[in-house]
Structures are given as C-alpha cells and as structure tokens.
Protein backbone atom coordinates (compact mmCIF):
# COMPACT_ATOMS: atom_id res chain seq x y z
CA UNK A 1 171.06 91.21 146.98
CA UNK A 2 172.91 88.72 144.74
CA UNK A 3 171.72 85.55 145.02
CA UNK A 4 174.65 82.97 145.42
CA UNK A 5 174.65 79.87 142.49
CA UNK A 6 176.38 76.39 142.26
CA UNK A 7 180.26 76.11 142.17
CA UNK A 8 182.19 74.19 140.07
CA UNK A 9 183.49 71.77 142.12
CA UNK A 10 179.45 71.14 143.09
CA UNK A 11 178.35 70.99 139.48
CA UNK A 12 181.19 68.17 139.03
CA UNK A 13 180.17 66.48 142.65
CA UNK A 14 176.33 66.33 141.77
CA UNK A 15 177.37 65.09 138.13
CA UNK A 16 179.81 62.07 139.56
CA UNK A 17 176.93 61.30 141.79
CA UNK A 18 174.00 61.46 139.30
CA UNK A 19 176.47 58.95 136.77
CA UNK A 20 176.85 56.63 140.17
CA UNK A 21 173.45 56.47 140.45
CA UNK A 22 172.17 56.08 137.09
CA UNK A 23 174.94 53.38 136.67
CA UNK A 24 173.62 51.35 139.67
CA UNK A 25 169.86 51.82 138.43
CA UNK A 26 170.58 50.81 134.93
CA UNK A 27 172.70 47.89 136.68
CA UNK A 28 169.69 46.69 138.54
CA UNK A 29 166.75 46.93 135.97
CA UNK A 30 169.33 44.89 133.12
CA UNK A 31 170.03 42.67 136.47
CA UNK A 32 165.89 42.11 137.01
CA UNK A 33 165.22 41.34 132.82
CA UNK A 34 167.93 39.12 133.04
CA UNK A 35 166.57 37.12 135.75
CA UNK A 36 163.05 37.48 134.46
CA UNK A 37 164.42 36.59 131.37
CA UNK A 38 166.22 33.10 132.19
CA UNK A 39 162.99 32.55 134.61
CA UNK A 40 160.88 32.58 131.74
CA UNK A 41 162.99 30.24 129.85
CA UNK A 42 163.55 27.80 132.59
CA UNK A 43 159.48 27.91 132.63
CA UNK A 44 159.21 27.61 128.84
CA UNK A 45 161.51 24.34 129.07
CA UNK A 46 159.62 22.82 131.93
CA UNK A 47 156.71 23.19 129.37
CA UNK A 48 158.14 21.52 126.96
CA UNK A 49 158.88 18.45 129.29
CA UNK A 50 155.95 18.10 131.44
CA UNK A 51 153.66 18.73 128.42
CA UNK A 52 153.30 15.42 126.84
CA UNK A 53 154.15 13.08 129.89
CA UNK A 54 150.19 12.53 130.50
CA UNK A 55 148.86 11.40 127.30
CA UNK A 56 152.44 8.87 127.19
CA UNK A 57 151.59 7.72 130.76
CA UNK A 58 148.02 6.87 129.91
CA UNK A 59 149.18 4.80 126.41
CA UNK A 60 151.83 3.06 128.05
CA UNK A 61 149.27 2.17 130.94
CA UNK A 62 147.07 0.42 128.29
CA UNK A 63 149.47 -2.11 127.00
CA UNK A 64 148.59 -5.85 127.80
CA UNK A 65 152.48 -6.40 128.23
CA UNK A 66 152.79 -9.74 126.48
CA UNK A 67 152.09 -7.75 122.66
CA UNK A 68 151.71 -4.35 123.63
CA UNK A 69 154.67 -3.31 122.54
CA UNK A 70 155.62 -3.83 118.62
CA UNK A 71 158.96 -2.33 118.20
CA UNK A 72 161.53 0.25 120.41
CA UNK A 73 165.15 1.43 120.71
CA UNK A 74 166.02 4.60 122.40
CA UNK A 75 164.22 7.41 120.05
CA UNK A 76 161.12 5.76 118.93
CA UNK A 77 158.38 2.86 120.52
CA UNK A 78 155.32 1.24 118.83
CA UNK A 79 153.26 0.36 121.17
CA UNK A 80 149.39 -1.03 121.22
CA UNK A 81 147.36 1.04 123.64
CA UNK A 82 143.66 -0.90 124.68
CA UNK A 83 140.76 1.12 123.71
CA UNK A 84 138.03 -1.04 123.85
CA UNK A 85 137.72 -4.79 126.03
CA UNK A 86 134.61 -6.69 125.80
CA UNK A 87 133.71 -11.00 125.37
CA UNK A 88 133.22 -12.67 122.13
CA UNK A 89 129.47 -14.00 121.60
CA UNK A 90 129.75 -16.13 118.56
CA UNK A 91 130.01 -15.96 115.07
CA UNK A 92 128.08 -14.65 111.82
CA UNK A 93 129.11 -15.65 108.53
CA UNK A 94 133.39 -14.68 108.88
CA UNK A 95 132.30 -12.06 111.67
CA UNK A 96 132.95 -12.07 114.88
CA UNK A 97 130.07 -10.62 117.58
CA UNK A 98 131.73 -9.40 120.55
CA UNK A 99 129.77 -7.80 123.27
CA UNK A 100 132.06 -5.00 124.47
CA UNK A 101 132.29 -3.22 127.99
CA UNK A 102 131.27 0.19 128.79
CA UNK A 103 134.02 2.22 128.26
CA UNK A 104 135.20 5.76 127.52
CA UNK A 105 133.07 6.92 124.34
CA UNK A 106 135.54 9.91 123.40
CA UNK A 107 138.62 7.79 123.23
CA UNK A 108 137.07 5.08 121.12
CA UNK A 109 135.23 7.91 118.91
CA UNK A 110 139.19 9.24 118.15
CA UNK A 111 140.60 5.73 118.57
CA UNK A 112 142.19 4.76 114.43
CA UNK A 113 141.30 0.92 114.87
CA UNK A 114 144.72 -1.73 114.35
CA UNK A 115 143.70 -4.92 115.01
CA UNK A 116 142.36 -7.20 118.12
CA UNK A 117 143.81 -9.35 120.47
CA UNK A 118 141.81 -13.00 121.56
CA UNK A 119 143.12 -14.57 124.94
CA UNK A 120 143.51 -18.51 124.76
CA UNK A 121 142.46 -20.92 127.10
CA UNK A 122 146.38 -20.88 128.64
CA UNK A 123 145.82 -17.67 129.19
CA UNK A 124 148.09 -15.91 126.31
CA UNK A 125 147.20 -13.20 123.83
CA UNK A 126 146.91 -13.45 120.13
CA UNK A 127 147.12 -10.29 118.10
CA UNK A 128 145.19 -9.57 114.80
CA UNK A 129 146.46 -7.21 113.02
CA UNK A 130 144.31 -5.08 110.34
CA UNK A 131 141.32 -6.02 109.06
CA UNK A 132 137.89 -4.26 108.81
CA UNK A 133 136.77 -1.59 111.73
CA UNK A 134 134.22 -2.64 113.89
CA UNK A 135 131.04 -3.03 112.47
CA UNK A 136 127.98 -3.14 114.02
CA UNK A 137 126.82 -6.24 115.33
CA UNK A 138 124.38 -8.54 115.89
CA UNK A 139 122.28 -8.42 119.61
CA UNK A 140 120.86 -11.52 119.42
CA UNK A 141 123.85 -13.88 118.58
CA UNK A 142 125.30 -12.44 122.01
CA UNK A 143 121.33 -12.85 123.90
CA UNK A 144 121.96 -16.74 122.65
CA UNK A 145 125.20 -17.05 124.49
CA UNK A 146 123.79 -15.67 127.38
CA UNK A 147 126.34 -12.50 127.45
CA UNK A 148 124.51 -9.65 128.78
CA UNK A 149 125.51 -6.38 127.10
CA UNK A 150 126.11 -3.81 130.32
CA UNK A 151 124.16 -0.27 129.88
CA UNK A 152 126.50 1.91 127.27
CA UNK A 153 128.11 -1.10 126.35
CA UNK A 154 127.70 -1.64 122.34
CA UNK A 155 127.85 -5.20 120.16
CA UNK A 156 130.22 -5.14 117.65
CA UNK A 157 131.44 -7.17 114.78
CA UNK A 158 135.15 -7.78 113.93
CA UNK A 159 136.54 -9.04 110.35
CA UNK A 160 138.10 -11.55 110.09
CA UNK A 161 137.82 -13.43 113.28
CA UNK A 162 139.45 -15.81 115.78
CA UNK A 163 139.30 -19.10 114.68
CA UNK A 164 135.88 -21.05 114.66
CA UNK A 165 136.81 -22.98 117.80
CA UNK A 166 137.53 -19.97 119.91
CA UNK A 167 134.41 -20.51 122.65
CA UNK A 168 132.21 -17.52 123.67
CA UNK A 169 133.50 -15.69 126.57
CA UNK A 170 136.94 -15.40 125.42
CA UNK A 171 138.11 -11.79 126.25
CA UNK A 172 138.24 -9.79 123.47
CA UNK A 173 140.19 -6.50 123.42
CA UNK A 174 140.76 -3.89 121.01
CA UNK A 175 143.59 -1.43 119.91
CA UNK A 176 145.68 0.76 118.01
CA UNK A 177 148.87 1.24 116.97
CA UNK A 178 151.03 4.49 118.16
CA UNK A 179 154.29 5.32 117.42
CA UNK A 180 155.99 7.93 119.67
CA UNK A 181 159.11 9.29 118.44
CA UNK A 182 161.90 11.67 118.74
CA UNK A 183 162.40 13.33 115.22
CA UNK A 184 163.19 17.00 113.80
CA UNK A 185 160.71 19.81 114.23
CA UNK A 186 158.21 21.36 111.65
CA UNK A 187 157.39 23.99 113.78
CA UNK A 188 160.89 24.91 114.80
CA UNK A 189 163.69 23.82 111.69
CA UNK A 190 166.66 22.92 113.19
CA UNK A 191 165.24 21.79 116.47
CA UNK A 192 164.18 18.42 118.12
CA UNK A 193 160.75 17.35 118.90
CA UNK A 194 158.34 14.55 120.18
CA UNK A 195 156.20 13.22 117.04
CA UNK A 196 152.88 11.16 117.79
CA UNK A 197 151.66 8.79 115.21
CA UNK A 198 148.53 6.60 114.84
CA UNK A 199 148.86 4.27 112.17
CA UNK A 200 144.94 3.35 111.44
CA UNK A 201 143.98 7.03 111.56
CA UNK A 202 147.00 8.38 109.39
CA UNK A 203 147.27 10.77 112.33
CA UNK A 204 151.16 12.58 112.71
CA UNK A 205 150.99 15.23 115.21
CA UNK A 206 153.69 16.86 116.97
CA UNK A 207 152.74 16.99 120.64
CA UNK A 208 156.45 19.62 122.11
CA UNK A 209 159.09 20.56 120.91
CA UNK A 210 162.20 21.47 121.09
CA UNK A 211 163.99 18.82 123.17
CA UNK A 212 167.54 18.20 123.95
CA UNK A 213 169.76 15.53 122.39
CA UNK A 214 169.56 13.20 125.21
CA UNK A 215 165.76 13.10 125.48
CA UNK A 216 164.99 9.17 125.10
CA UNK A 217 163.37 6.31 126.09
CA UNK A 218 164.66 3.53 128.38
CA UNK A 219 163.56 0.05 129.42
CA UNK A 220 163.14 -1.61 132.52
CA UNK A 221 163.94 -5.33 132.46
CA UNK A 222 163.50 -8.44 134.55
CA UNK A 223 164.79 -8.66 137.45
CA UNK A 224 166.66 -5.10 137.54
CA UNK A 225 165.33 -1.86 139.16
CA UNK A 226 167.39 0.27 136.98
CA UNK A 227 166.59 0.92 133.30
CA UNK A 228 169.11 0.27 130.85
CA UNK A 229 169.05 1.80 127.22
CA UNK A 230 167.91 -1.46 125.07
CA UNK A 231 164.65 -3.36 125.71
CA UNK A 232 164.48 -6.62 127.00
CA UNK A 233 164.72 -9.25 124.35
CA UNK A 234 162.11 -11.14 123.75
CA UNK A 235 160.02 -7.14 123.95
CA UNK A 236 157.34 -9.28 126.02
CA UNK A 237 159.62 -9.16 128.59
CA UNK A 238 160.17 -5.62 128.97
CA UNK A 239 158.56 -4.45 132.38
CA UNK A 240 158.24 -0.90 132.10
CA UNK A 241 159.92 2.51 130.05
CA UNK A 242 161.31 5.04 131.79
CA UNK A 243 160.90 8.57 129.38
CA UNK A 244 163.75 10.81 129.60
CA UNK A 245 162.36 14.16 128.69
CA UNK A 246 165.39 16.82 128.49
CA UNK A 247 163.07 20.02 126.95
CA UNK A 248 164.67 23.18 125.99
CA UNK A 249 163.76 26.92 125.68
CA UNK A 250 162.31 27.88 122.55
CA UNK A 251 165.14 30.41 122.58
CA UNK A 252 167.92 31.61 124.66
CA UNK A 253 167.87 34.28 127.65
CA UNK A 254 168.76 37.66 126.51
CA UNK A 255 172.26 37.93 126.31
CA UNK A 256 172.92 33.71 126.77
CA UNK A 257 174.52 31.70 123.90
CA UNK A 258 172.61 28.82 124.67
CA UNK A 259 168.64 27.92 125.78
CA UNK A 260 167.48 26.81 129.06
CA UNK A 261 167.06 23.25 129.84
CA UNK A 262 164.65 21.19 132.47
CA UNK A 263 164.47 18.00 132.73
CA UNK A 264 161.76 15.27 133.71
CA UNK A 265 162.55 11.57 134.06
CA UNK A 266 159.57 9.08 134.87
CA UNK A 267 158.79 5.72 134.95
CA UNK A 268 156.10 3.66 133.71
CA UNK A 269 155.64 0.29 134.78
CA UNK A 270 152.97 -2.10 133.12
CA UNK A 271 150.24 -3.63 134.17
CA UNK A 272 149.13 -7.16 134.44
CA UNK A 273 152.39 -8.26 134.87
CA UNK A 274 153.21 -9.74 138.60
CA UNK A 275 156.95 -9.42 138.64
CA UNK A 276 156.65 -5.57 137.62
C-alpha cells in the first residue's frame, strides 16, 4: 500500500503559515525588549533624579536663613549647613569655650569645619569664617558660668573668638561650607552631572549623573509662591530653593536616538524664618 505524502500546494500553505507565524513571534519578543528596554531606562533616569534629593533636602534644612546661603545663580549654591549648636561659656586666652549640644556624632565626625556663627543680643547672626577647628576645651570655664554640658554633649574651643564682650549664653553654632553644582561628568565625558563640594574637607564628589540641560536651581522669594530663576537680593532674603532635577538614562533604549528622561521638582523652604 503506498502511503500518500504532502502536495505542493500544502508544502507552500504550511510554509506561508510557518513565515506568518514566525513573523508575528519575532514581532512580539523585539516588541517585549523594546518595552523592557525603555522601562529600564525610564527607571535608570528616575535614579538619577531621586538619588541625591535627600542629602540636598537635609543641607538646605540646616541653613540659619539670614547667612546660610553664601552665593547662587541657577547651576551652582554655597550654602552653610549647621552641624553643631551649643552656648558660649567664656573665654581662655583668644579661645572661645562653648559648651555644645548633643548632636549627631557621625555628621560632625565627617563635618570639614568653615567657620561659626555668634547671635547678638538683637537677635542677628554673625559669621566667622575660617580659623582653627575645634579644639578641645576647657570643662571648668563652662562649670563657672553655670552652663551644664547635657550627656554626649562635648566642650569645645573655637579660634579666634567673638569679641570679649559677647556674654555667656550666646548661641553658638557651627558649620561648613558646601557647594552643590551642576558641572560636566568624570564618570561619563560628555555628559552632565551634580558635583558636591566641601570646602574645609577638600572633599569633590560627584553624587548622579547624567542630567539634562535644564536641571537647575530656583529661588523662592518674599512674598511670591512661585520660584523665579534669580535669588532674592539681598540672598538673606531668599525663602526657599526649589531643585529642578531633569536626570537622564545613562544610555538610550535599543533602537532610540535619544535617552530617557524623568523628572523631579521639589521645594525646600527654610527654617526659622516666619514669613516662609
């Protein structure tokens, strides 16, 4: 008995079917990494933007507002985060003895020491810049003012000091200088990223990258809820910065000329300050 084969209008039927199919399967999975893909880079973007927003927010949060902030425009801000606030005791010799305030060891341990800051008797703040880093100080110049030092506080002396009339009590506070900055990549040429700088410590570090062009900083001012691009002038005045952070995919989806993008705009407002 001859057993019957395939014809060749089936051969050509199963082959234009098998093509369809393979087509829409090959379709689908380049569909699926394309979607994984550009996922993955709207992730990778998000990272970039979200990344640095909680060491910036905690900074910015420990500016006294009246000096805190040394210099800004719309790519870079100096500011002068608090580390360390305590009361001055007296005076040794051209030292000051301030008794400071418990406070969080790890951050003053890393803190690069700038200066101090003395409030007067009208209530303003005067900023020292520079000088010596604190010292250890004398315990019993601050037991003779009758300034208890609280449990993991620590007495400390400062060079040079307020002037000799400044009374004991006066709030001390202590700080350093930070630049934050929008500048070019070292880790990827070409690209843009967010640059961290501590002036006492020498300290440049480059917290994400790479950001778009229109990553910035902008201001809030006086009597306006909307920020603006330039400070407030005097920079006392300034009541908050709002950070514009535009990140970017390290590179783009497969098959896509250019990278992802995500932004994240927030707000800081600062402290201390009653019409913020």
């Amino acid at each position: 008995m001859r057993r019957r084969g395939f014809t060749l209008i089936e051969l050509v039927i199963s082959m234009v079917l098998s093509a369809i199919l393979g087509t829409a399967v090959v379709k689908l999975l380049l569909t699926t990494s394309r979607f994984y893909g550009k996922d993955a880079s709207i992730r990778d973007a998000r990272t970039v933007a979200r990344s640095p927003v909680g060491l910036i927010e905690s900074e910015l949060l420990a500016v006294e507002p009246s000096g805190g902030i040394v210099s800004a425009d719309s790519f870079q801000i100096t500011i002068r985060p608090v580390y360390a606030m305590g009361v001055l005791c007296g005076f040794s010799g051209a030292n000051a003895i301030v008794s400071l305030l418990p406070g969080d060891s790890l951050s003053s341990a890393v803190a690069g020491f700038s200066g101090y800051a003395f409030r007067t008797g009208i209530g303003a703040w005067t900023y020292v810049d520079g000088g010596s880093a604190p010292g250890t100080g004398a315990a019993g110049i601050c037991t003779a003012a009758s300034v208890t030092t609280l449990t993991g506080g620590r007495v400390v002396s400062l060079t040079p000091a307020p002037p000799a009339s400044t009374a004991a009590g006066t709030p001390i506070i202590l700080y350093q200088r930070v630049t934050y900055r929008f500048a070019a990549s070292s880790a990827m040429p070409g690209r843009r990223a967010l640059w961290r700088d501590v002036a006492a410590g020498s300290v440049s570090e480059e917290l994400a990258a790479p950001f778009r062009a229109s990553a910035r900083f902008r201001f809030f001012t006086p009597a306006s809820d909307t920020s603006r691009i330039a400070p407030a002038s005097p920079l006392r005045d300034t009541r908050g910065v709002e950070l514009v952070l535009d990140g970017a995919s390290q590179r783009p989806p497969q098959e896509a000329g250019t990278a992802e993008t995500a932004g994240l705009t927030t707000g800081v407002f600062f402290r201390r300050r009653s019409d913020r």
